[in-house]
N, C-alpha and C. Protein backbone atom coordinates (compact mmCIF):
# COMPACT_ATOMS: atom_id res chain seq x y z
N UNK A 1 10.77 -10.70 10.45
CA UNK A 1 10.59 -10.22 9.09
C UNK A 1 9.54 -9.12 9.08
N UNK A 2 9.58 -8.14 8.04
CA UNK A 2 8.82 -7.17 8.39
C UNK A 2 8.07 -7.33 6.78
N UNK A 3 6.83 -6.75 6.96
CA UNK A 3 6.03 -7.34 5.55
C UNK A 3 5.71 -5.80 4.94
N UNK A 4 5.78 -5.35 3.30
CA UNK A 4 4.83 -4.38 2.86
C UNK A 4 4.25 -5.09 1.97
N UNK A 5 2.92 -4.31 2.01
CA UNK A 5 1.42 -4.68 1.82
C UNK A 5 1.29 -3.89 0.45
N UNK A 6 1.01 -3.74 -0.88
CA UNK A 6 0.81 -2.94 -1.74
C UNK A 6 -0.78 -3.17 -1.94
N UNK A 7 -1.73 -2.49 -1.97
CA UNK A 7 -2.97 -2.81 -2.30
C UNK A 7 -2.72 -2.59 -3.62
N UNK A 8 -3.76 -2.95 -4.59
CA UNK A 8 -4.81 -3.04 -5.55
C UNK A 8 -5.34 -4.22 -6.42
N UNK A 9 -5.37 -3.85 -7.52
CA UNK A 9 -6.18 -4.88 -8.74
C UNK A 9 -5.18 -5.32 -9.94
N UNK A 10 -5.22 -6.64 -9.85
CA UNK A 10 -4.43 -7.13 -10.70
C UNK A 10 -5.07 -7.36 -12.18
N UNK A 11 -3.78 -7.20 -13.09
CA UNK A 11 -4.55 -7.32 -14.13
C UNK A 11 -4.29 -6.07 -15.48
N UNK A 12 -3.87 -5.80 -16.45
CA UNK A 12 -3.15 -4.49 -17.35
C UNK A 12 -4.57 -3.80 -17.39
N UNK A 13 -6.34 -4.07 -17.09
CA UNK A 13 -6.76 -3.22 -17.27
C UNK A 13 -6.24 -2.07 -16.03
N UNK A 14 -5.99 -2.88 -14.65
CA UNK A 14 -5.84 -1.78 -13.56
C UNK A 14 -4.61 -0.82 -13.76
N UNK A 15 -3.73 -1.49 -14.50
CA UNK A 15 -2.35 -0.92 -14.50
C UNK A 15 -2.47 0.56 -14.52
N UNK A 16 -1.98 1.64 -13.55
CA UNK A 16 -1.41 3.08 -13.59
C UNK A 16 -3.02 3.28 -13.30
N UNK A 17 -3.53 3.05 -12.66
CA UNK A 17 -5.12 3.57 -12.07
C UNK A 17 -4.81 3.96 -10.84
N UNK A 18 -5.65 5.08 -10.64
CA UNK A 18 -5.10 5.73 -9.23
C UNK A 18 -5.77 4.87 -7.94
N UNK A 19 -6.57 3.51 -8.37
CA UNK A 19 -6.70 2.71 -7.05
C UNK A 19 -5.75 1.39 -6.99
N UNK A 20 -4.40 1.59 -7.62
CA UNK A 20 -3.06 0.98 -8.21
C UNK A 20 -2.35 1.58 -7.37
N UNK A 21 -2.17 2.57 -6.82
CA UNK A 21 -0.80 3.55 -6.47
C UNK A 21 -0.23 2.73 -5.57
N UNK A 22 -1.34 1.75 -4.86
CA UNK A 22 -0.26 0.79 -3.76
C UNK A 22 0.56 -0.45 -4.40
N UNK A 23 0.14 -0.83 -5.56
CA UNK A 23 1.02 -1.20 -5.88
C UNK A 23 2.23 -1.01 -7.07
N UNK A 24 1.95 0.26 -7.37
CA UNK A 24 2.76 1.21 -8.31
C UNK A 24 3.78 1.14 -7.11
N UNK A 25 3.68 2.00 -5.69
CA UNK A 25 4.81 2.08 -5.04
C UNK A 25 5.28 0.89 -4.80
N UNK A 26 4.82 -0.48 -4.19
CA UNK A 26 5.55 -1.65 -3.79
C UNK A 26 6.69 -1.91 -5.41
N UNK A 27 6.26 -1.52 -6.02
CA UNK A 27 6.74 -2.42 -7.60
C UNK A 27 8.22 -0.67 -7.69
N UNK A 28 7.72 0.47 -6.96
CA UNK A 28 8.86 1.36 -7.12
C UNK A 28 9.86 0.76 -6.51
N UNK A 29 9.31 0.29 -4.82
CA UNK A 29 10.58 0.31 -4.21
C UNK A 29 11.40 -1.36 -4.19
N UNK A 30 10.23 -2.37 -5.04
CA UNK A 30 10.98 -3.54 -5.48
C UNK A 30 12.03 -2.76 -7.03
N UNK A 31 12.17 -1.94 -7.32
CA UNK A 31 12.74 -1.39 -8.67
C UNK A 31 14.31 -1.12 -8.14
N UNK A 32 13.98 -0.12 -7.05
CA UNK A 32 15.07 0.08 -6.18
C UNK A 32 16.08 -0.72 -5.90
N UNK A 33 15.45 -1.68 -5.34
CA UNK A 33 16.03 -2.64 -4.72
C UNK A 33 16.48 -3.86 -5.31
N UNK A 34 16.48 -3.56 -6.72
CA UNK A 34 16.30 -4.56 -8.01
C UNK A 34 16.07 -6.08 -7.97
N UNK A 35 14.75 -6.32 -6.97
CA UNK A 35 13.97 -7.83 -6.68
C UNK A 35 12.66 -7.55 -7.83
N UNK A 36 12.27 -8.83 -7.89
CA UNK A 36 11.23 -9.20 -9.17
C UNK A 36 10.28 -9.94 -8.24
N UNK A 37 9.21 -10.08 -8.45
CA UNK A 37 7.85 -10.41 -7.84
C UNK A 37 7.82 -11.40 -8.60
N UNK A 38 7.10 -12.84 -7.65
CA UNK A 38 7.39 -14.33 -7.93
C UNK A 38 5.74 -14.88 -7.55
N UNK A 39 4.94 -15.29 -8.32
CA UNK A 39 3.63 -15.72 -7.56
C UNK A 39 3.85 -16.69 -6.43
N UNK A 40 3.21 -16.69 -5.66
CA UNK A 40 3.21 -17.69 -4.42
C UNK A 40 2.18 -17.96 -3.96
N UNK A 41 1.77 -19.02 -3.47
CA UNK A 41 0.62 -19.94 -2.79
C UNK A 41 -0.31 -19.15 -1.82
N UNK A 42 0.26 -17.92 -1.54
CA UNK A 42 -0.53 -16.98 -0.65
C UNK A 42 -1.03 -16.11 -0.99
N UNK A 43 -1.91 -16.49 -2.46
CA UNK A 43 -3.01 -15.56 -3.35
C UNK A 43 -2.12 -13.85 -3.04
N UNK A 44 -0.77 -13.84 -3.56
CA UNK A 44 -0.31 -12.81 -4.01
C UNK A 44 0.98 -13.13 -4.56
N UNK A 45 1.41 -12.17 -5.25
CA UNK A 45 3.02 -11.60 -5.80
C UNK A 45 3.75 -11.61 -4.97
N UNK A 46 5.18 -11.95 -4.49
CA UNK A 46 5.89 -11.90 -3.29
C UNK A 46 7.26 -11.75 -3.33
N UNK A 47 7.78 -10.89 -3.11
CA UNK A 47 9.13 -10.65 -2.99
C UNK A 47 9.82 -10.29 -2.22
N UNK A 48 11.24 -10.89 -2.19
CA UNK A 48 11.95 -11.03 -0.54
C UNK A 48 13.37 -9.92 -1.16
N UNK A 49 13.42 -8.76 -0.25
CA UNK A 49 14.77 -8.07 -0.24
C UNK A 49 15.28 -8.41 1.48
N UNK A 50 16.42 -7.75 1.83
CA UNK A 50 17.71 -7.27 2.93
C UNK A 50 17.26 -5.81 2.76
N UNK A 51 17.08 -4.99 3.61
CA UNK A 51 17.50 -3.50 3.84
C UNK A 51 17.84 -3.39 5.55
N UNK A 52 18.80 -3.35 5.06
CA UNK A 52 20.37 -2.28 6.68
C UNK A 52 20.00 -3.61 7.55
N UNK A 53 19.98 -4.75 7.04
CA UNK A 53 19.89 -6.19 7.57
C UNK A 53 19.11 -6.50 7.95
N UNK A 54 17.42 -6.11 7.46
CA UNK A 54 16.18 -6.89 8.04
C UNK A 54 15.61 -7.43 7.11
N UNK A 55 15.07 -8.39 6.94
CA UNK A 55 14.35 -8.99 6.17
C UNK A 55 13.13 -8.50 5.81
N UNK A 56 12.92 -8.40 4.52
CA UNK A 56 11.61 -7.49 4.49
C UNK A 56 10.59 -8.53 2.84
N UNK A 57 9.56 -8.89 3.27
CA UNK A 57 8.14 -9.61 2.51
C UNK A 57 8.19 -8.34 1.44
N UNK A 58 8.03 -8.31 0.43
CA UNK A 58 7.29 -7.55 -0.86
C UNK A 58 5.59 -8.19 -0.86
N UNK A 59 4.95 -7.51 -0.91
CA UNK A 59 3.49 -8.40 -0.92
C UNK A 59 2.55 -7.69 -2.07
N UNK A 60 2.10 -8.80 -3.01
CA UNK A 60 1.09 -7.35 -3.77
C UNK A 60 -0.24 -8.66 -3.77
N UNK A 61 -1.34 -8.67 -3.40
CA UNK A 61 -2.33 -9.82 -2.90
C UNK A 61 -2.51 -9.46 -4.69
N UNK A 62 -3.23 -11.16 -4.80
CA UNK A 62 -4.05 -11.73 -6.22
C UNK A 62 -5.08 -11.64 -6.28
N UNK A 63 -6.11 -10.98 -5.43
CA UNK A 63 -7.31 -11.94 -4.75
C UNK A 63 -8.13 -10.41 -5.16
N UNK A 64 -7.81 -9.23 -5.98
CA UNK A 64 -8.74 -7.61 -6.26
C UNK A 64 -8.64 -7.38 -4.54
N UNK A 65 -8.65 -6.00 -4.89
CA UNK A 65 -8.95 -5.22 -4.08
C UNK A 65 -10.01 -5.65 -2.80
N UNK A 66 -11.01 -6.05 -3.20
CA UNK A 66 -11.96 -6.20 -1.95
C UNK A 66 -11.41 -7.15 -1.19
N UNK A 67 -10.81 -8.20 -1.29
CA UNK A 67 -10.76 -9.31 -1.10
C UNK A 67 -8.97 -9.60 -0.12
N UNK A 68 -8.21 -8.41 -0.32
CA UNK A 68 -7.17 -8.23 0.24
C UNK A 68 -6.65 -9.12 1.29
N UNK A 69 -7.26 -8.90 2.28
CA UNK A 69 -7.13 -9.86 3.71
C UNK A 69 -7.00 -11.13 3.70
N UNK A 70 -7.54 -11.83 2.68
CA UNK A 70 -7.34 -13.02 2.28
C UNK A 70 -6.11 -13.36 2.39
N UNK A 71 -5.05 -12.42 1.56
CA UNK A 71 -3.65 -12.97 0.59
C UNK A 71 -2.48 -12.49 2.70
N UNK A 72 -2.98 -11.31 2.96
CA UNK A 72 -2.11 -10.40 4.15
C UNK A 72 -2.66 -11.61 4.85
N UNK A 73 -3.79 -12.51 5.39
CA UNK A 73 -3.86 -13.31 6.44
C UNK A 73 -2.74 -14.49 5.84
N UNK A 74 -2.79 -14.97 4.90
CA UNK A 74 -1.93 -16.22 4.62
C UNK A 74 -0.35 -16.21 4.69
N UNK A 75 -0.31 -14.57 4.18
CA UNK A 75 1.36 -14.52 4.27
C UNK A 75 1.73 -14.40 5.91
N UNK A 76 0.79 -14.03 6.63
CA UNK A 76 1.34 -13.98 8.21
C UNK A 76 1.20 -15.03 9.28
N UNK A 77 0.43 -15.95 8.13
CA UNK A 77 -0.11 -17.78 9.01
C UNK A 77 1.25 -18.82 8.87
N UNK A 78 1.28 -18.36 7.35
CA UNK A 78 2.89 -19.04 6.87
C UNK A 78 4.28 -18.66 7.28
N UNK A 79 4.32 -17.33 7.32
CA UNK A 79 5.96 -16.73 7.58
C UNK A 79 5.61 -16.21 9.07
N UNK A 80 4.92 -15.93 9.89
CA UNK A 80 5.07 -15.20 10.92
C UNK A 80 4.96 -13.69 11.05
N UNK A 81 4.58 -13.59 11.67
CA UNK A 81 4.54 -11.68 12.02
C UNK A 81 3.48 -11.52 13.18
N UNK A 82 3.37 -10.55 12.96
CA UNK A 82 2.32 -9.55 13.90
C UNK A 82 1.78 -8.85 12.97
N UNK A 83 0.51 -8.52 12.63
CA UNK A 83 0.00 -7.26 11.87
C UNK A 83 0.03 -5.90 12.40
N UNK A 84 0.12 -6.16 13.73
CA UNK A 84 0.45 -4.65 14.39
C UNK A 84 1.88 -4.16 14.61
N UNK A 85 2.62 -5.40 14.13
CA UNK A 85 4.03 -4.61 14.26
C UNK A 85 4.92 -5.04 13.49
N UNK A 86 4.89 -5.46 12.23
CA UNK A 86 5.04 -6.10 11.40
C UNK A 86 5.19 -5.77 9.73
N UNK A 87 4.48 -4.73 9.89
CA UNK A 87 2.66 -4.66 8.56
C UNK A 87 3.42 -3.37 8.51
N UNK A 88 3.05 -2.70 7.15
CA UNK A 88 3.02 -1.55 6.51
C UNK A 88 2.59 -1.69 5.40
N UNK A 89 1.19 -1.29 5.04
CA UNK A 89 0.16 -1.31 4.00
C UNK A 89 0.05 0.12 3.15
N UNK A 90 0.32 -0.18 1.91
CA UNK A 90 -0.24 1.25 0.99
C UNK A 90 -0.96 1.00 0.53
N UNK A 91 -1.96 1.91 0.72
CA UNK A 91 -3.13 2.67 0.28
C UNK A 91 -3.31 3.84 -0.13
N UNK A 92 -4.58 3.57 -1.65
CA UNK A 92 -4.98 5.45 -1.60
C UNK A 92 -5.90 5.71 -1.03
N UNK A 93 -5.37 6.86 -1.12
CA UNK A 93 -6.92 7.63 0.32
C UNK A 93 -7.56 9.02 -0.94
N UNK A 94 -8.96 8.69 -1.47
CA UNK A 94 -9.11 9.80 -1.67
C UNK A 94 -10.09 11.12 -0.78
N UNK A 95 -9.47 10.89 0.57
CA UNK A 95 -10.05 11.86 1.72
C UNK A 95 -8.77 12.90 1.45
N UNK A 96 -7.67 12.23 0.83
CA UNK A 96 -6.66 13.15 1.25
C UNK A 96 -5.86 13.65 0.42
N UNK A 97 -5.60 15.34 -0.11
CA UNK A 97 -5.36 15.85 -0.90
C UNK A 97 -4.23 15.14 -2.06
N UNK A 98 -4.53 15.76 -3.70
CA UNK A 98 -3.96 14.90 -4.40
C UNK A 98 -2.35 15.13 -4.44
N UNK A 99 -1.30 14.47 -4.28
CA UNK A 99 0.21 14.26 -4.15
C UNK A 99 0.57 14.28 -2.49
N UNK A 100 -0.36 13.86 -1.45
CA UNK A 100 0.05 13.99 -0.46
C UNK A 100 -0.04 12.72 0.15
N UNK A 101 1.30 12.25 0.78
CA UNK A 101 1.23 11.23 2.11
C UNK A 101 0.72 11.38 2.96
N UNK A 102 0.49 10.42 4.02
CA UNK A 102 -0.14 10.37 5.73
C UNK A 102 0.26 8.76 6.03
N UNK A 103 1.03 8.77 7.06
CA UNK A 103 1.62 7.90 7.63
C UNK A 103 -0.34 7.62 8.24
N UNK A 104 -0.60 6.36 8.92
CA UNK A 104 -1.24 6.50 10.04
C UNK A 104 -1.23 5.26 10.81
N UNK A 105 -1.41 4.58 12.12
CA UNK A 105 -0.87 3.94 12.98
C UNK A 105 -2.20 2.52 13.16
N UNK A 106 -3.03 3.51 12.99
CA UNK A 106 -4.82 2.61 13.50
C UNK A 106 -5.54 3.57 12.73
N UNK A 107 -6.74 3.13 12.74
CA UNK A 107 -7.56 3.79 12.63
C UNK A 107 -9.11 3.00 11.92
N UNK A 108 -9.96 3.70 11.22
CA UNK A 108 -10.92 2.74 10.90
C UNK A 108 -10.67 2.52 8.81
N UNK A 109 -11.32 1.95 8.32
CA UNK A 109 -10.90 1.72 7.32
C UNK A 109 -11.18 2.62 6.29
N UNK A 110 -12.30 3.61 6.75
CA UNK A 110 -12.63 5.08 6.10
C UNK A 110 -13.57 4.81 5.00
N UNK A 111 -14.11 3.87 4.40
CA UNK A 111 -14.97 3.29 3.82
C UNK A 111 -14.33 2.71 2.61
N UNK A 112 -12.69 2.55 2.28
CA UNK A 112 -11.80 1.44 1.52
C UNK A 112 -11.91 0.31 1.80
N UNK A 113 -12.44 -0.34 0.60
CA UNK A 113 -12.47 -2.14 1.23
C UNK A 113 -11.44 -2.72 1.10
N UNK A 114 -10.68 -2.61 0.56
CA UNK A 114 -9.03 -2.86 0.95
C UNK A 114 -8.76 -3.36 2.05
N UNK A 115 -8.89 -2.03 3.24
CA UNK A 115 -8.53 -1.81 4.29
C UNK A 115 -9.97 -2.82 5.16
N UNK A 116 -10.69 -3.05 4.68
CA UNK A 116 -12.08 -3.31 5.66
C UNK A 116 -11.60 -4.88 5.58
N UNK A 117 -11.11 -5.21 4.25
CA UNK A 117 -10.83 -7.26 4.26
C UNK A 117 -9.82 -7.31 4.95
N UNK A 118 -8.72 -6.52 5.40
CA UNK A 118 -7.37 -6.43 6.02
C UNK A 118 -7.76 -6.86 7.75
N UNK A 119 -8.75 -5.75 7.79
CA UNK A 119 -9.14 -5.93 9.05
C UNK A 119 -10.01 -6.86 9.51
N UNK A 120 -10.77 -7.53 9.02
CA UNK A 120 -11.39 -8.50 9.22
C UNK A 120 -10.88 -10.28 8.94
N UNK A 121 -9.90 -9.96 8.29
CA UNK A 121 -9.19 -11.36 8.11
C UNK A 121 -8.09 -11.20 9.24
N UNK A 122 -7.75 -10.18 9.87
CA UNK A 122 -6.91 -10.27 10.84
C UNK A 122 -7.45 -9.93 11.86
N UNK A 123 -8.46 -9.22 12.28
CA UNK A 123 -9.60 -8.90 13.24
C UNK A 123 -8.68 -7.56 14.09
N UNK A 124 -8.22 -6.55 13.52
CA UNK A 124 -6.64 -5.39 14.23
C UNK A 124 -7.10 -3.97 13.19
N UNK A 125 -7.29 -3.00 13.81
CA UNK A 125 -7.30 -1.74 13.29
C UNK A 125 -6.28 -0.80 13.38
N UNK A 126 -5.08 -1.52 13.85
CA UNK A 126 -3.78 -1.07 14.71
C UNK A 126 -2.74 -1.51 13.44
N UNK A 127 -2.88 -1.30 12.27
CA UNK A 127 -1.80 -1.67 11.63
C UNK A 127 -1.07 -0.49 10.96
N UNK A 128 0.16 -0.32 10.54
CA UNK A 128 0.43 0.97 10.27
C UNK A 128 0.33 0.94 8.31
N UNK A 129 -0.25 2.09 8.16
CA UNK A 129 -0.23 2.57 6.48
C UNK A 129 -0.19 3.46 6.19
N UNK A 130 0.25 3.25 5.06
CA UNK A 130 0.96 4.84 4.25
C UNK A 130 -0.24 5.24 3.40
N UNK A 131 -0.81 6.12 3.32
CA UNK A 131 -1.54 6.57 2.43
C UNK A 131 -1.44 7.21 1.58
N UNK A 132 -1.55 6.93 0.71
CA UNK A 132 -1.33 8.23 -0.85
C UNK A 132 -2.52 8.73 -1.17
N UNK A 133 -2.53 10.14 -1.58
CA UNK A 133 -3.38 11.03 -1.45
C UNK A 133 -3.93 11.19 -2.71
N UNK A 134 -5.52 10.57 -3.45
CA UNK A 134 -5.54 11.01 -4.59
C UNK A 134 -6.90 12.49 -4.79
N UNK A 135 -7.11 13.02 -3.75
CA UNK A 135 -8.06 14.06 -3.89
C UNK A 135 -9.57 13.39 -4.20
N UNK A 136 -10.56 13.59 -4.42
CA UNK A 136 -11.86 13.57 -4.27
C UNK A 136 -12.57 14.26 -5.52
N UNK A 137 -13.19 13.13 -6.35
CA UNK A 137 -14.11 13.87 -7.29
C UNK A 137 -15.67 14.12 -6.91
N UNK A 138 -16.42 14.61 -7.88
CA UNK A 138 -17.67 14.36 -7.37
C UNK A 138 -18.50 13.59 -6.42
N UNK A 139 -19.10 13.77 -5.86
CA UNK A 139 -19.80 13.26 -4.79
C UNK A 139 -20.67 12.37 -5.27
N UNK A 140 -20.76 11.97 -6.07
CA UNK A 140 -21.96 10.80 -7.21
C UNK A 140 -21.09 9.76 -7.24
N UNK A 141 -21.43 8.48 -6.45
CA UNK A 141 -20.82 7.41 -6.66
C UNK A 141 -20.33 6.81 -7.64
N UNK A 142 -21.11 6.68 -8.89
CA UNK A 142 -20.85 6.43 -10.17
C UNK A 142 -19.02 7.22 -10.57
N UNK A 143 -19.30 8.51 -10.49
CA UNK A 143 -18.12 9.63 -10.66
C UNK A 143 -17.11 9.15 -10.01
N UNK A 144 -17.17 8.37 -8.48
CA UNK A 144 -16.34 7.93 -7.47
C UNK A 144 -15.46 7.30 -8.10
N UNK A 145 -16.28 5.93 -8.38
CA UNK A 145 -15.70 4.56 -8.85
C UNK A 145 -14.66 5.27 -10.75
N UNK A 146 -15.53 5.45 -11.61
CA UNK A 146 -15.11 5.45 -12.66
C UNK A 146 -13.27 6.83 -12.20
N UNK A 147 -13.02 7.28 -11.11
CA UNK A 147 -11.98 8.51 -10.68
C UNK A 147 -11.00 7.33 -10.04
N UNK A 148 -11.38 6.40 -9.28
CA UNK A 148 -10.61 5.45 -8.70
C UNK A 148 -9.93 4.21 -9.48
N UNK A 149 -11.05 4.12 -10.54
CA UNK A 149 -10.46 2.98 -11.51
C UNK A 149 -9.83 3.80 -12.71
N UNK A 150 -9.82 5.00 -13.09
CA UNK A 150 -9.43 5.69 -14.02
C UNK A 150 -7.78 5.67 -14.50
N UNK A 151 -6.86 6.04 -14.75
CA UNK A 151 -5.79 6.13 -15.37
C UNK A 151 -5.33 7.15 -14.91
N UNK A 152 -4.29 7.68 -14.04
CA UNK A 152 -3.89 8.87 -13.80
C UNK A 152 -3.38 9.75 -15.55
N UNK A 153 -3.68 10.73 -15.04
CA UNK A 153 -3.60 11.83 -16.14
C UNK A 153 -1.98 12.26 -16.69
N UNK A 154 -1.34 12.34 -17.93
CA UNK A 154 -0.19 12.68 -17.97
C UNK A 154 0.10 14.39 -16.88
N UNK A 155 -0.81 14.95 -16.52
CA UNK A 155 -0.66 16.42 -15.54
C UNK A 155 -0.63 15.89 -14.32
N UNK A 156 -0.91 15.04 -14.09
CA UNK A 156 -0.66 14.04 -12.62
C UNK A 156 0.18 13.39 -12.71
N UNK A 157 1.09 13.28 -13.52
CA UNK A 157 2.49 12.05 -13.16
C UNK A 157 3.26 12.85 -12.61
N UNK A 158 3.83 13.94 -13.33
CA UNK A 158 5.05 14.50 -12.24
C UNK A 158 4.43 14.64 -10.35
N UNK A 159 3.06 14.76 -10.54
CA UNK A 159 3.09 14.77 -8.67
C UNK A 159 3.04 13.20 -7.96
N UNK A 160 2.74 12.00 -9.07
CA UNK A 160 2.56 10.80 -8.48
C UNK A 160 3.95 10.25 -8.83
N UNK A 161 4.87 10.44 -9.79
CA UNK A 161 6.12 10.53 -9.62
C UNK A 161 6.95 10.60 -8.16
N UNK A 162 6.46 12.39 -8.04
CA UNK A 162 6.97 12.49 -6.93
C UNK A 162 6.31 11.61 -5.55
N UNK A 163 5.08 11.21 -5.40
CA UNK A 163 4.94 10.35 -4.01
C UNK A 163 5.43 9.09 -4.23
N UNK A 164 5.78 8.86 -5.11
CA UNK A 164 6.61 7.01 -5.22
C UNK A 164 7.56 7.71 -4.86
N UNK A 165 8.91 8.15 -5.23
CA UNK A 165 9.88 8.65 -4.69
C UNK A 165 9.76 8.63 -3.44
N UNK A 166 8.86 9.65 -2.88
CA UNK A 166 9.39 10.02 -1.53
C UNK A 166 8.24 8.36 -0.63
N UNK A 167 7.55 7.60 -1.18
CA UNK A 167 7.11 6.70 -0.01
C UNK A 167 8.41 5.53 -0.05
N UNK A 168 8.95 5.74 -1.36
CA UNK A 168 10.33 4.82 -1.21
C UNK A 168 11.51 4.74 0.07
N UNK A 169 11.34 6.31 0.44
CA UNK A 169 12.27 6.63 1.23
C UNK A 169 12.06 6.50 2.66
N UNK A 170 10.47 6.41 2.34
CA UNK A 170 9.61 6.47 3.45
C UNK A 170 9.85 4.99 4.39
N UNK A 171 9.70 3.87 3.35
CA UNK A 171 9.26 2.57 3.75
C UNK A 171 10.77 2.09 3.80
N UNK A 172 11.81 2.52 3.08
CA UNK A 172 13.56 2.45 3.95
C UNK A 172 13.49 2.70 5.10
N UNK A 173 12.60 4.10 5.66
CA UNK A 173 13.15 4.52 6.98
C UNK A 173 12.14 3.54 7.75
N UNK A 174 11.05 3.13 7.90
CA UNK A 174 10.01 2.59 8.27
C UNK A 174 11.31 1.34 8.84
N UNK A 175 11.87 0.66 7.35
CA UNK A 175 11.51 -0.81 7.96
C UNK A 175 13.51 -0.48 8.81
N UNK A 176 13.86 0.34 8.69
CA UNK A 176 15.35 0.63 9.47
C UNK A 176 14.78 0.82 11.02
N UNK A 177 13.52 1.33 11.47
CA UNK A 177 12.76 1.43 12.82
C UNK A 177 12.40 2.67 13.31
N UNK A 178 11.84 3.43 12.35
CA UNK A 178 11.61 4.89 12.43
C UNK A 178 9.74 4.40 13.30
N UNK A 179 9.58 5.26 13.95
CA UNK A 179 8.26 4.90 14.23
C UNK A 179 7.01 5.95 13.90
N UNK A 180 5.78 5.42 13.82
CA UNK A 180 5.13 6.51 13.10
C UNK A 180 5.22 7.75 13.39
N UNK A 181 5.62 8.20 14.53
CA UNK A 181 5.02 9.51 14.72
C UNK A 181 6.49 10.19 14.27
N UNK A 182 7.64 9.44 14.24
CA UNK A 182 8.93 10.18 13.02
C UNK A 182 8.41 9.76 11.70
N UNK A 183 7.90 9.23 11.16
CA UNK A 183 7.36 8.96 9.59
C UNK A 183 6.40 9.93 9.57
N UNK A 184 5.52 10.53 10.32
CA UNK A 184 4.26 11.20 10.13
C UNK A 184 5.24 12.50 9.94
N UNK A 185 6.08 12.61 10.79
CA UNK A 185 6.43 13.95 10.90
C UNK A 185 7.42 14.59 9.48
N UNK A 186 8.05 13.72 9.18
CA UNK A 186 8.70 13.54 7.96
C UNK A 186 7.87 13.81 6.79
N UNK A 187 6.71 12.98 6.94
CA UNK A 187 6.58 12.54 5.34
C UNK A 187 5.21 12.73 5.22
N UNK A 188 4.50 13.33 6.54
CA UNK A 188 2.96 13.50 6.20
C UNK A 188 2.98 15.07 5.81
N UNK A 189 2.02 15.42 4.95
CA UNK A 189 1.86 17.16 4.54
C UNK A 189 1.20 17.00 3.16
């Protein structure tokens, strides 16, 4: 079975906040695929599709943002997997320009705690994620947080529009057995 990971914060204040986009896309490409998210015992949302005959986890963790690793360790204690080969996690990255993907394979968690509980409840920096790109505000922490928890802007939907679309297509080809460095090449820019 192959698992996606949607990060963020549950809850209608988080709803359409650009530290949401991971699970704006999981909830696009459960739309697609017309499955509904079911709570489950593994401190997240969980939903089971078929694509081109693999079994594929919907995952959106219960547990906020920091706390992520919690819900990704339980669903892989219970159902099985590998986090390194298994796993495909969305995340936003605001290192990386706004409407842009980046596949990436490993790496460190870039200072997202998302990504820091992921790795420490599974103890693996080797997992693959999609990143969505929300650009970088001010350098004043305060400015940080209130840009990450904020509401994307109606002048920002047609470009966050467009990255649900295309990570939809992304995480089809992903879980059919495209490997990163054909996903990077595709869909990173």
């Amino acid at each position: 079975m192959k698992y996606i990971i949607g990060l963020g914060n549950i809850g209608s204040k988080y709803e359409q906040t650009r530290h949401n986009i991971g699970f704006m896309a999981i909830d696009a490409f459960a739309a697609a695929h017309q499955v509904a998210f079911s709570p489950s015992k593994h401190f997240a949302l969980t939903a089971k599709v078929t694509v081109a005959g693999e079994p594929v986890m919907l995952v959106k963790p219960t547990t906020y943002m920091n706390d992520s690793g919690k819900a990704v360790r339980a669903v892989l204690d219970y159902f099985g997997g590998a986090i390194d080969d298994d796993v495909l996690v969305l995340v936003d990255d605001m290192d990386l320009p706004f409407g842009k993907l980046r596949f990436r394979g490993k790496g460190s968690a870039g200072g997202h705690n998302g990504l820091k509980s992921i790795m420490a409840h599974t103890d693996s920096q080797t997992f693959l994620r999609l990143k969505f790109g929300l650009g970088h505000p001010e350098r004043d922490k305060q400015a940080v947080i209130n840009y990450v928890l904020g509401k994307f802007t109606p002048t920002e939907m047609p470009a966050v529009e467009q990255m649900l679309d295309r990570s939809v297509a992304a995480m089809t080809d992903w879980i059919k057995g495209a490997d990163v460095a054909q996903l990077s090449n595709q869909y990173n820019g």
